[in-house]
C-alpha atoms as a PDB file:
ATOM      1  CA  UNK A   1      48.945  91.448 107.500  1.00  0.00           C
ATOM      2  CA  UNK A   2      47.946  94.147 109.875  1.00  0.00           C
ATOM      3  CA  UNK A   3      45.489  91.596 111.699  1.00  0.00           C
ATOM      4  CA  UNK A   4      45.856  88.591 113.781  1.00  0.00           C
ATOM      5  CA  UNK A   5      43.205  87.284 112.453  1.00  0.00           C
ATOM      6  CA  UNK A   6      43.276  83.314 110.440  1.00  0.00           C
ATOM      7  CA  UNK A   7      42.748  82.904 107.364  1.00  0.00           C
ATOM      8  CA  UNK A   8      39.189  81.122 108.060  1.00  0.00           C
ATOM      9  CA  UNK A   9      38.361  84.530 110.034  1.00  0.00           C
ATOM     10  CA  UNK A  10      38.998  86.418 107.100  1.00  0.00           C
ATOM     11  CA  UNK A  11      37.863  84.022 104.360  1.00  0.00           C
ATOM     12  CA  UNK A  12      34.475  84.180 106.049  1.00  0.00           C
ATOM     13  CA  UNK A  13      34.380  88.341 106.184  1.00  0.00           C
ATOM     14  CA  UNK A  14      35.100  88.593 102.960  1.00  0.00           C
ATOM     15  CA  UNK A  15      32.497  85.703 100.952  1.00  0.00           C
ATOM     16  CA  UNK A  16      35.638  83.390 100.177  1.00  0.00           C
ATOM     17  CA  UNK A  17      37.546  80.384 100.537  1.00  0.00           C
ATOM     18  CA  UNK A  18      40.604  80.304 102.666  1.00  0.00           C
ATOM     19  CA  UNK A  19      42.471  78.986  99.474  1.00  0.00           C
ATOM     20  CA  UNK A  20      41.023  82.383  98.047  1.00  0.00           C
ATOM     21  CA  UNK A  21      42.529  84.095 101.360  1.00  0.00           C
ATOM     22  CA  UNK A  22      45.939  82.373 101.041  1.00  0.00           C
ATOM     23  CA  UNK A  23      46.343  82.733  97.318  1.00  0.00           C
ATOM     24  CA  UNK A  24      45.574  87.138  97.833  1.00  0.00           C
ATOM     25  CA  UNK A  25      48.393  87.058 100.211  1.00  0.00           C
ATOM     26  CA  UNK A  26      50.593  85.109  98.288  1.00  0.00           C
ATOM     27  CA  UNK A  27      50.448  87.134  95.329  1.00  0.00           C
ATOM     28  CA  UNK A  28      50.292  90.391  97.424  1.00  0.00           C
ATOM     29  CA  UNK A  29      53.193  89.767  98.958  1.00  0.00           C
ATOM     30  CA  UNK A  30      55.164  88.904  96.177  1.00  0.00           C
ATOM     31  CA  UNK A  31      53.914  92.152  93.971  1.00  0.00           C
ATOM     32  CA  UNK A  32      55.288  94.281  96.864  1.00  0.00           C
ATOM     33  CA  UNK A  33      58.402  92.593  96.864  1.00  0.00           C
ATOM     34  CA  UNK A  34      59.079  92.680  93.256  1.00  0.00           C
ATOM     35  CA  UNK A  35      57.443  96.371  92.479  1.00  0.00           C
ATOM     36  CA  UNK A  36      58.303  98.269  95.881  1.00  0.00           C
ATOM     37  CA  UNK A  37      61.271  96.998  97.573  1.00  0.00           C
ATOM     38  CA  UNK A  38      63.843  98.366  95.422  1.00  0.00           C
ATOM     39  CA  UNK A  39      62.084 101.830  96.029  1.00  0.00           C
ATOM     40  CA  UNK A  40      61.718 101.575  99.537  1.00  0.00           C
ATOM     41  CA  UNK A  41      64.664  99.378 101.257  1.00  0.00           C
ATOM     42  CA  UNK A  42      68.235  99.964 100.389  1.00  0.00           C
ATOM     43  CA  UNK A  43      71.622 100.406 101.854  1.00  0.00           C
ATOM     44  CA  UNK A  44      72.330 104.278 102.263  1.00  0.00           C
ATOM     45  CA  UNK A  45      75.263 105.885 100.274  1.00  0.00           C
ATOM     46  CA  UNK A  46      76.118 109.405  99.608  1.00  0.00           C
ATOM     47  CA  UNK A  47      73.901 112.428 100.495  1.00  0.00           C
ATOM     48  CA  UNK A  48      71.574 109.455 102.348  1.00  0.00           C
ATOM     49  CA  UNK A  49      74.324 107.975 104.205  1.00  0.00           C
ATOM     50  CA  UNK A  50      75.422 111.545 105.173  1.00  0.00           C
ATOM     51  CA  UNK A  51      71.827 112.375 106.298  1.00  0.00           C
ATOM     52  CA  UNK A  52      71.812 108.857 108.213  1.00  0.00           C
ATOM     53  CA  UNK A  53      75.462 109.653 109.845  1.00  0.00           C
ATOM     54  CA  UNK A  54      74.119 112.777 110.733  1.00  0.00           C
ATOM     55  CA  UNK A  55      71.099 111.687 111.989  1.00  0.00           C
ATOM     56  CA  UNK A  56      72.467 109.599 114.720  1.00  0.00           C
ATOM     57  CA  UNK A  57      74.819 112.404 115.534  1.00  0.00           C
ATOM     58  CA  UNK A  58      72.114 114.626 116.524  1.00  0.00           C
ATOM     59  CA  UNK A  59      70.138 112.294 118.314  1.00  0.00           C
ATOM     60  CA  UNK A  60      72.747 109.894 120.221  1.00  0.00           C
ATOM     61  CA  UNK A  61      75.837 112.174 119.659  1.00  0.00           C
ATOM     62  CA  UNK A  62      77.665 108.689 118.863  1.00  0.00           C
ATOM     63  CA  UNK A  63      80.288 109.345 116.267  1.00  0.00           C
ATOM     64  CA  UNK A  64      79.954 108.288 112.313  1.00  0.00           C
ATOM     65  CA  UNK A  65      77.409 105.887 113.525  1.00  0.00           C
ATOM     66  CA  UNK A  66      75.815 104.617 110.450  1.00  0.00           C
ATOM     67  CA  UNK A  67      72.873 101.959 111.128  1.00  0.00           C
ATOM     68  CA  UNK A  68      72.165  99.832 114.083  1.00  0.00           C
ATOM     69  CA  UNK A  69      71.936  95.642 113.831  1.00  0.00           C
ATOM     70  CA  UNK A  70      69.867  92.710 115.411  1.00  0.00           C
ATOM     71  CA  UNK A  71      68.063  89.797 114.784  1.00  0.00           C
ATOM     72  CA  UNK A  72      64.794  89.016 115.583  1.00  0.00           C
ATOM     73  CA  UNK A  73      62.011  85.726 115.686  1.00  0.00           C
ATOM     74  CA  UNK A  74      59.210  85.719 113.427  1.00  0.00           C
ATOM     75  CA  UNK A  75      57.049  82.931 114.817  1.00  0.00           C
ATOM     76  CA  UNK A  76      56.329  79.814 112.719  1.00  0.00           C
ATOM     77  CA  UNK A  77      54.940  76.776 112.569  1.00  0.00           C
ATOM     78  CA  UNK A  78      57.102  73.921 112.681  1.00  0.00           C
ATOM     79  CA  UNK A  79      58.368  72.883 109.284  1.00  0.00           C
ATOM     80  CA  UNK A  80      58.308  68.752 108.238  1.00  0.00           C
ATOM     81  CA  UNK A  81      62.060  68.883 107.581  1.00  0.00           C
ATOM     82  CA  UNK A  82      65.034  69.105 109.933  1.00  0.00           C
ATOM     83  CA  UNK A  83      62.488  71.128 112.243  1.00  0.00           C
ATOM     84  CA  UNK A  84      64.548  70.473 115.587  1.00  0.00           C
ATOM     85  CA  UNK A  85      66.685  73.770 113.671  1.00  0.00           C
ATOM     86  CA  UNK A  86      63.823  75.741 113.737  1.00  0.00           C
ATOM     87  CA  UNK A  87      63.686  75.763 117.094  1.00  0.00           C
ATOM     88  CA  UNK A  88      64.502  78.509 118.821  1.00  0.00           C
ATOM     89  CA  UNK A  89      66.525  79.189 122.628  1.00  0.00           C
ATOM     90  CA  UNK A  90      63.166  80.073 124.086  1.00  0.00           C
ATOM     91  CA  UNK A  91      61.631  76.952 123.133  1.00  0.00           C
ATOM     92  CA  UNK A  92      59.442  77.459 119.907  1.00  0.00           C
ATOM     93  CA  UNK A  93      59.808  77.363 116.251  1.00  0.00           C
ATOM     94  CA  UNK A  94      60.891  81.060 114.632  1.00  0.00           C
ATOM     95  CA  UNK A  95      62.598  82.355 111.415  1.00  0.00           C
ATOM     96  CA  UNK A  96      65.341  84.775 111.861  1.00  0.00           C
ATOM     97  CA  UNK A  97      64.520  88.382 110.653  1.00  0.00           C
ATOM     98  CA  UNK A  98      68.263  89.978 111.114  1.00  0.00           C
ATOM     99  CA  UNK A  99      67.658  93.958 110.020  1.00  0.00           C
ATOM    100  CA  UNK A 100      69.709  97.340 109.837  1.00  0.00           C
ATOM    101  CA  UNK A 101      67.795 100.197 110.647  1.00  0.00           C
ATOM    102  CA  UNK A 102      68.439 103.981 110.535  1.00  0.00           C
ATOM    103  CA  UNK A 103      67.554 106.742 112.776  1.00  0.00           C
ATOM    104  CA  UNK A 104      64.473 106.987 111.014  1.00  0.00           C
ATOM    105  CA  UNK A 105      63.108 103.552 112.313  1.00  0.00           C
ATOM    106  CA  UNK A 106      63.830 102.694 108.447  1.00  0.00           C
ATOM    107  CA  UNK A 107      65.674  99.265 107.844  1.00  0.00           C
ATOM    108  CA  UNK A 108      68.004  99.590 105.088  1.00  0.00           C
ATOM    109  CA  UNK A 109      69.272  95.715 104.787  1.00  0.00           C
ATOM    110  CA  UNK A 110      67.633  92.988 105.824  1.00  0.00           C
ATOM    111  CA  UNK A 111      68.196  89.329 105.804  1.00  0.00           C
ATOM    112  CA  UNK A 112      65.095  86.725 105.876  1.00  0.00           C
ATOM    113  CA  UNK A 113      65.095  82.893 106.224  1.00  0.00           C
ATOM    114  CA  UNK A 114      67.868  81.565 108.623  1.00  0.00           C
ATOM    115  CA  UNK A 115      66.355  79.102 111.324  1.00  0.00           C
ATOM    116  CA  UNK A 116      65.410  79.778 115.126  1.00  0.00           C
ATOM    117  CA  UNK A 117      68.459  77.914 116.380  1.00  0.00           C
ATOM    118  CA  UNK A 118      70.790  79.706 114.704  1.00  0.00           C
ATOM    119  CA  UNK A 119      73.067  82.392 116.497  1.00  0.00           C
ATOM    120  CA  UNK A 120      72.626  85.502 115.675  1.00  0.00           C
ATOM    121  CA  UNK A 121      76.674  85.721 114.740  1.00  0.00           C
ATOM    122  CA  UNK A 122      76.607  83.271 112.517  1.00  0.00           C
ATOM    123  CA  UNK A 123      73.397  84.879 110.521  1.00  0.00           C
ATOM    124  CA  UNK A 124      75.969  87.785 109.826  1.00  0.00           C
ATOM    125  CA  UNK A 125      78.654  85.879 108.773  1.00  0.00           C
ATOM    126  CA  UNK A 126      76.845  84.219 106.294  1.00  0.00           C
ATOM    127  CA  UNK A 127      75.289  87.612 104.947  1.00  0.00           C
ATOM    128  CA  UNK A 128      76.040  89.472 101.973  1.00  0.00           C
ATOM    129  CA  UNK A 129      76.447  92.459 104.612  1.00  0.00           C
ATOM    130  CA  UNK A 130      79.126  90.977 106.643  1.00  0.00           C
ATOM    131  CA  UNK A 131      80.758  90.322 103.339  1.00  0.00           C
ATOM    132  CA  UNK A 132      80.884  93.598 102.165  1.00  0.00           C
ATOM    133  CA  UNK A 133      82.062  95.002 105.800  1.00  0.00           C
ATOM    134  CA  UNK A 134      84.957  92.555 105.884  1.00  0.00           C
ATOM    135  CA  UNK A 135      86.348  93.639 102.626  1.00  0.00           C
ATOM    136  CA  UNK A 136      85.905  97.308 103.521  1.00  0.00           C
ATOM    137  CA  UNK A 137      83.435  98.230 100.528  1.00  0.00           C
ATOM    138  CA  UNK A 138      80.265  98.322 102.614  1.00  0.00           C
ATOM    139  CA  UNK A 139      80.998 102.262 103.389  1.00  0.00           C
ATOM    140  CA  UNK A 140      82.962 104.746 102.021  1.00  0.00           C
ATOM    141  CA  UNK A 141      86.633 105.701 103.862  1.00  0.00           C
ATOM    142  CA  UNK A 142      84.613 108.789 105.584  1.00  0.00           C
ATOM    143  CA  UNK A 143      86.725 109.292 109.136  1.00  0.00           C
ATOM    144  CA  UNK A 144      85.059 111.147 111.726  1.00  0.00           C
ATOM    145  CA  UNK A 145      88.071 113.413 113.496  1.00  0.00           C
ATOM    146  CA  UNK A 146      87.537 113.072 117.823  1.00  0.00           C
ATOM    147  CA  UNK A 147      89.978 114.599 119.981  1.00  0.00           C
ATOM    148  CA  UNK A 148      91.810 112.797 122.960  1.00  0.00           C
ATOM    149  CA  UNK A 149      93.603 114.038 125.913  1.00  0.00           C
ATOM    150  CA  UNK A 150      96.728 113.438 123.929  1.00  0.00           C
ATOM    151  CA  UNK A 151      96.098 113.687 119.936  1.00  0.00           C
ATOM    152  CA  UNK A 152      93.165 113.611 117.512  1.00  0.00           C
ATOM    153  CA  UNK A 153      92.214 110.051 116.208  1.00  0.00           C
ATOM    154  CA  UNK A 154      90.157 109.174 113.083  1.00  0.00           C
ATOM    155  CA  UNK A 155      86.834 106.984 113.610  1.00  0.00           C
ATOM    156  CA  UNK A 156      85.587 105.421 110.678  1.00  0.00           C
ATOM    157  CA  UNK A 157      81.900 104.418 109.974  1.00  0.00           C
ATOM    158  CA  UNK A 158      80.647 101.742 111.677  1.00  0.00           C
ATOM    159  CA  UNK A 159      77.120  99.699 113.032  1.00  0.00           C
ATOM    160  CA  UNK A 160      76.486  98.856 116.655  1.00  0.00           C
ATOM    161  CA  UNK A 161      75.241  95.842 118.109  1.00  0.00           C
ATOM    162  CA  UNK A 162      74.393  94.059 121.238  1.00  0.00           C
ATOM    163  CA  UNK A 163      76.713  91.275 122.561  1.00  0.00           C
ATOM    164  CA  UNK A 164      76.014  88.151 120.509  1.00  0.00           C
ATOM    165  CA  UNK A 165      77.900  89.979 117.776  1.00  0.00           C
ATOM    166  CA  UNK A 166      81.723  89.668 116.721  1.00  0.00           C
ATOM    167  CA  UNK A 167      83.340  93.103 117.457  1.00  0.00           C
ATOM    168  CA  UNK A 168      84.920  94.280 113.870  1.00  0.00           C
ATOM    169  CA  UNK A 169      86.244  97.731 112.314  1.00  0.00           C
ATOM    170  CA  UNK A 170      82.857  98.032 111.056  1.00  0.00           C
ATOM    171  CA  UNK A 171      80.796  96.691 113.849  1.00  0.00           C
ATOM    172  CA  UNK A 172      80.845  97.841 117.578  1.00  0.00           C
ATOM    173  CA  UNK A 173      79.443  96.207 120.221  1.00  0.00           C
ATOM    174  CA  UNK A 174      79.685  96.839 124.235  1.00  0.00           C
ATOM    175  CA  UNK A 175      81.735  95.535 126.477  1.00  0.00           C
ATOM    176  CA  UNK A 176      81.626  92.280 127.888  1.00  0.00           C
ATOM    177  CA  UNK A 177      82.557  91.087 131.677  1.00  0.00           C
ATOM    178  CA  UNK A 178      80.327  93.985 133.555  1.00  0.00           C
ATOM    179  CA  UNK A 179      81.501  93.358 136.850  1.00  0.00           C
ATOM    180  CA  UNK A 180      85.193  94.401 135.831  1.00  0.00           C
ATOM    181  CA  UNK A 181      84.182  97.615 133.884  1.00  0.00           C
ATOM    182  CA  UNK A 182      86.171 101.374 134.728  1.00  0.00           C
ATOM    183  CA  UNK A 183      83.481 103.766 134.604  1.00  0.00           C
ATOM    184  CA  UNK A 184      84.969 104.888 130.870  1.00  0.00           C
ATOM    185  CA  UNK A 185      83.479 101.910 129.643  1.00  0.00           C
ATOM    186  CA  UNK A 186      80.420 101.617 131.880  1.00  0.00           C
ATOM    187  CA  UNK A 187      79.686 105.251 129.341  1.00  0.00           C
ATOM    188  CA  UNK A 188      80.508 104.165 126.176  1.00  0.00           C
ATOM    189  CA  UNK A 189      78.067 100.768 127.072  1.00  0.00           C
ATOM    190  CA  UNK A 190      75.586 103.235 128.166  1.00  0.00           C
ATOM    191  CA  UNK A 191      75.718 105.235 124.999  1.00  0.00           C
ATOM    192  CA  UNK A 192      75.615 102.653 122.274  1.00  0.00           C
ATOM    193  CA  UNK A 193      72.945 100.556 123.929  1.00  0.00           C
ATOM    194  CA  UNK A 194      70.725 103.972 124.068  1.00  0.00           C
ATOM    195  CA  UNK A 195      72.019 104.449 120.764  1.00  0.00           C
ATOM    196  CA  UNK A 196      71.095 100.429 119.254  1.00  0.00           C
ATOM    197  CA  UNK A 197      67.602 101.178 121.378  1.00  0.00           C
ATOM    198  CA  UNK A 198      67.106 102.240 117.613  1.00  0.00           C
ATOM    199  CA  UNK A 199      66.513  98.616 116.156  1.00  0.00           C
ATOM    200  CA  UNK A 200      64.745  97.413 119.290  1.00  0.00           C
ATOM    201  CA  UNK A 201      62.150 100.180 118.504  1.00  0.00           C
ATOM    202  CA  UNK A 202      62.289  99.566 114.311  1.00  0.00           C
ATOM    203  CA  UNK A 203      61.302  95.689 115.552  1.00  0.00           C
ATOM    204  CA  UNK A 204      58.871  96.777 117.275  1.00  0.00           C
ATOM    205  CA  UNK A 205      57.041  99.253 115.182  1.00  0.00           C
ATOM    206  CA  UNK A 206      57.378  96.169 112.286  1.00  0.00           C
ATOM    207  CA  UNK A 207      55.455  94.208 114.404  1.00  0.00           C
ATOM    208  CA  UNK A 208      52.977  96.580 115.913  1.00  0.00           C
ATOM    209  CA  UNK A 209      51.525  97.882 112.264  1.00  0.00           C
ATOM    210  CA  UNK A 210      51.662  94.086 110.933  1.00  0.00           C
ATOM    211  CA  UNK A 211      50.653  92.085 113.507  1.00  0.00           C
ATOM    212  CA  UNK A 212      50.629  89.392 111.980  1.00  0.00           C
ATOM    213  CA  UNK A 213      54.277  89.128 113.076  1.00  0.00           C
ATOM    214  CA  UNK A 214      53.445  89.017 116.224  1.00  0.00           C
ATOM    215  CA  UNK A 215      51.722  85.226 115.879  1.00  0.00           C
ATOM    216  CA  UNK A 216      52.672  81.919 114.590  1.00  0.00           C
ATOM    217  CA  UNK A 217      52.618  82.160 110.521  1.00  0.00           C
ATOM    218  CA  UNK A 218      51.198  79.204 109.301  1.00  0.00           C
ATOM    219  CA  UNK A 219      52.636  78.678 106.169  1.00  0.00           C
ATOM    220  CA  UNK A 220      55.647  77.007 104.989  1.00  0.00           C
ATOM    221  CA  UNK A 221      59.205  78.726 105.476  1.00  0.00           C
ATOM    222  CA  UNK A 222      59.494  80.158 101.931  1.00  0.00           C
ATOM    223  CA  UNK A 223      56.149  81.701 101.995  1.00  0.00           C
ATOM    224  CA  UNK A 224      56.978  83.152 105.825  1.00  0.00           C
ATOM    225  CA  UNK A 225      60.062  84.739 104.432  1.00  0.00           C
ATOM    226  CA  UNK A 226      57.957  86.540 101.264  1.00  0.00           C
ATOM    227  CA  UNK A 227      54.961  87.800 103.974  1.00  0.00           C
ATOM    228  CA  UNK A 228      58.018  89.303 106.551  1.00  0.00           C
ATOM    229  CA  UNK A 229      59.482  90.993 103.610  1.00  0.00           C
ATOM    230  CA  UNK A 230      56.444  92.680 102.560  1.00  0.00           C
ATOM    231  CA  UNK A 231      56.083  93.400 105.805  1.00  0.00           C
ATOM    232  CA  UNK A 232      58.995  95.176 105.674  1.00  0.00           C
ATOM    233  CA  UNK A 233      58.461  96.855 102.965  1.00  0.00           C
ATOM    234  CA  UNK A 234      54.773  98.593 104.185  1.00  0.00           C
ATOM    235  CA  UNK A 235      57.131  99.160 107.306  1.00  0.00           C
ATOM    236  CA  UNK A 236      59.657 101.469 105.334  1.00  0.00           C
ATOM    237  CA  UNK A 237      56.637 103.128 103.104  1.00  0.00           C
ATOM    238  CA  UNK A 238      54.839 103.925 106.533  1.00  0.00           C
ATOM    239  CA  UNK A 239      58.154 105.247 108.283  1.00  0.00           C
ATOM    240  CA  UNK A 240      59.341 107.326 104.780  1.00  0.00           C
ATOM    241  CA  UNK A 241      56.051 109.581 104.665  1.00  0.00           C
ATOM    242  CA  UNK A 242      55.849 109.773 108.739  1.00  0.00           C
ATOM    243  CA  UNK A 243      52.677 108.320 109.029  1.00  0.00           C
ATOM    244  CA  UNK A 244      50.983 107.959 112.536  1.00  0.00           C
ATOM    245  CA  UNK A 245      52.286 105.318 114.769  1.00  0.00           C
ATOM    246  CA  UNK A 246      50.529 104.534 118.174  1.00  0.00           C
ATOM    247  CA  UNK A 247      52.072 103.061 120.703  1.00  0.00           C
ATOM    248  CA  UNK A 248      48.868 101.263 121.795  1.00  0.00           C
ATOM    249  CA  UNK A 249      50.077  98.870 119.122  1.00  0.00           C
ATOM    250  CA  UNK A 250      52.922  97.989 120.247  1.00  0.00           C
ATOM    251  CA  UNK A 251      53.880  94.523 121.538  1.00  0.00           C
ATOM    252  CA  UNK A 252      52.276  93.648 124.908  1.00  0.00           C
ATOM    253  CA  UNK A 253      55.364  91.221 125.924  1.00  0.00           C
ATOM    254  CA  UNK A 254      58.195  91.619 123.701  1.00  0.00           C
ATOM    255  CA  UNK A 255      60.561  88.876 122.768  1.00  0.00           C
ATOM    256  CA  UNK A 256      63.881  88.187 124.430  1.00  0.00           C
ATOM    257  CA  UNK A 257      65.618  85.547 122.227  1.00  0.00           C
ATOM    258  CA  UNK A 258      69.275  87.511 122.955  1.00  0.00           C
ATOM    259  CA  UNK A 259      72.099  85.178 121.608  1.00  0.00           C
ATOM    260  CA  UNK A 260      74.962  84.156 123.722  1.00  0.00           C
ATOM    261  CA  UNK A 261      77.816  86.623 124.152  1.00  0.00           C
ATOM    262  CA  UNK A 262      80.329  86.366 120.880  1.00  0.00           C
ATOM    263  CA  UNK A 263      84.117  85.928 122.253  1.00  0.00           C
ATOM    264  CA  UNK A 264      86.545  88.439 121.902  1.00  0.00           C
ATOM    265  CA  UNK A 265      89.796  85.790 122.474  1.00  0.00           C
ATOM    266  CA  UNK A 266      92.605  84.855 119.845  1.00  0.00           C
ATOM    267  CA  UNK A 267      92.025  88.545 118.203  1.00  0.00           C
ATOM    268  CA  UNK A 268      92.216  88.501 114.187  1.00  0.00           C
ATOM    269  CA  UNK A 269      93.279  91.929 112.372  1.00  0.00           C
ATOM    270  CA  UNK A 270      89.819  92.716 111.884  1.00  0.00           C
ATOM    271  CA  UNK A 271      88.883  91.954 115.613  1.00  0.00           C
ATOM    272  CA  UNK A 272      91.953  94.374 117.038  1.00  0.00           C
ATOM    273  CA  UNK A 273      91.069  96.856 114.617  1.00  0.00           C
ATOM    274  CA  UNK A 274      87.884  96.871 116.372  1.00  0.00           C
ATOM    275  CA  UNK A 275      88.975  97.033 119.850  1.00  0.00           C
ATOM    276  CA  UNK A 276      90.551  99.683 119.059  1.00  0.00           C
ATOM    277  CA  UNK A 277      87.947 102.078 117.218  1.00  0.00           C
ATOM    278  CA  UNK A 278      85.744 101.168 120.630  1.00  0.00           C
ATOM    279  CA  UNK A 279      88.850 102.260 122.800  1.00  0.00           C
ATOM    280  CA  UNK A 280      89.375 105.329 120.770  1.00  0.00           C
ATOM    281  CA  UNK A 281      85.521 106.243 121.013  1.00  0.00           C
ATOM    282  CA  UNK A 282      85.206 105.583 124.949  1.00  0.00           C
ATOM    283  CA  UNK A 283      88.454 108.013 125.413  1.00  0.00           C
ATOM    284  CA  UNK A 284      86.470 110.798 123.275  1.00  0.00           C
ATOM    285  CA  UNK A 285      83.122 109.873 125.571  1.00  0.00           C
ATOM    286  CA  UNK A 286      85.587 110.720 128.630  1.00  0.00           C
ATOM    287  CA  UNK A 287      86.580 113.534 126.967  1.00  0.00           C
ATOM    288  CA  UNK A 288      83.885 115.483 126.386  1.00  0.00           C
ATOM    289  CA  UNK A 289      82.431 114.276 123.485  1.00  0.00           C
END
């Protein structure tokens, strides 16, 4: 997993067969899925969540900021069925790898298996995540007090994302049409996108350990999904005891598979509650905070 090596390349360093090869892997894989994950990736919640909350407050100063979303492509080979859906905006075949990360570079939900074409919205609607945000039981009702020029305001927890995300009252995301920005807004982009930098770097450090992220996986889709989740895994056990990470490893030309820009038109409750957590947050930016 940490190689790019094939499975012929490694068959032959070890004295095996590449059946021998796959068949390691496979059951690899699947005992660090079943005996570690539990241990190692899981949604924060009380003293964690605080220590996550707090976490990006010291770093990004971005209030009750609680995890930071995305999606990424974990190249694949293209599968015999409906395989035109695997393939991705860029032009080549990819599973979606949407993840939650803290300020820790630790994911703490992830969700495997959706196809290359697929926007990165709809991956979160279809999530247990997005379920759990819409009926307000993803987080506890902890409000973060900021002041404005004219009264205090209550913020409550919430993720950031980039643009191809719907803009909820427990997702942020920046503002759209740039050229029309105040300057107000130009900040609060400013500061969540240094802020989300979080996830680019947690993809990134996935893929620079376990490299074998970084090339096509040439196995079928369920299989793919079982390797990226170990992946994962060794990911979170690497980041938890603060083991050495070099930046030699890191991704010579990273990905850009960006979704297109989620509308904010014909506003639902959820949508307006939204717009205006970001409003009240860009006020506190230009006030000081």
């Amino acid at each position: 997993m940490a190689s790019t090596a094939e499975y012929r390349t490694i068959a032959y360093l070890f004295g095996v067969g590449k059946s021998t090869v796959s068949e390691s892997i496979h059951d690899v894989s699947e005992a660090i899925i079943n005996v570690l994950m539990d241990e190692y990736l899981y949604f924060p919640k009380d003293d964690d969540l605080k220590e996550v909350i707090n976490g990006f407050q010291k770093k990004w100063n971005f209030p009750n900021f609680a995890g930071a979303i995305d999606g990424y492509h974990i190249p694949i080979i293209g599968p015999q069925d409906s395989h035109g859906d695997y393939l991705n905006r860029k032009g080549w075949y990819s599973l979606i790898l949407q993840g939650v990360c803290d300020h820790k570079y630790i994911f703490r939900d992830i969700n495997i298996g959706w196809p290359g074409r697929v926007h990165d919205a709809r991956v979160l609607a279809n999530s247990e995540l997005f379920f759990k945000g819409e009926n307000s039981i993803l987080f506890p009702h902890w409000l973060k007090t900021v002041s404005l020029p004219e009264k205090d305001v209550t913020i409550p927890i919430v993720l950031i994302g980039d643009p191809a995300y719907p803009l909820r009252h427990w997702i942020l995301k920046p503002y759209s049409n740039l050229s029309s920005l105040s300057d107000e807004q130009k900040t609060f982009n400013y500061r969540l996108s240094s802020a989300r930098m979080t996830i680019e770097n947690s993809f990134g450090r996935l893929k620079g350990r376990w490299r074998c992220l970084q090339k096509r996986l040439d196995v079928d889709v369920q299989f793919a999904c079982s390797v990226i989740a170990a992946c994962v895994v060794l990911h979170n056990i690497r980041e938890t005891h603060n083991q050495l990470y070099d930046e030699n490893w890191d991704e010579k030309d990273p990905q850009d598979v960006t979704g297109e820009i989620e509308n904010d038109r014909n506003l639902d409750a959820g949508e307006k509650s939204g717009v205006l957590i970001r409003k009240h947050i860009t006020q506190a930016f230009a006030n000081g905070f």
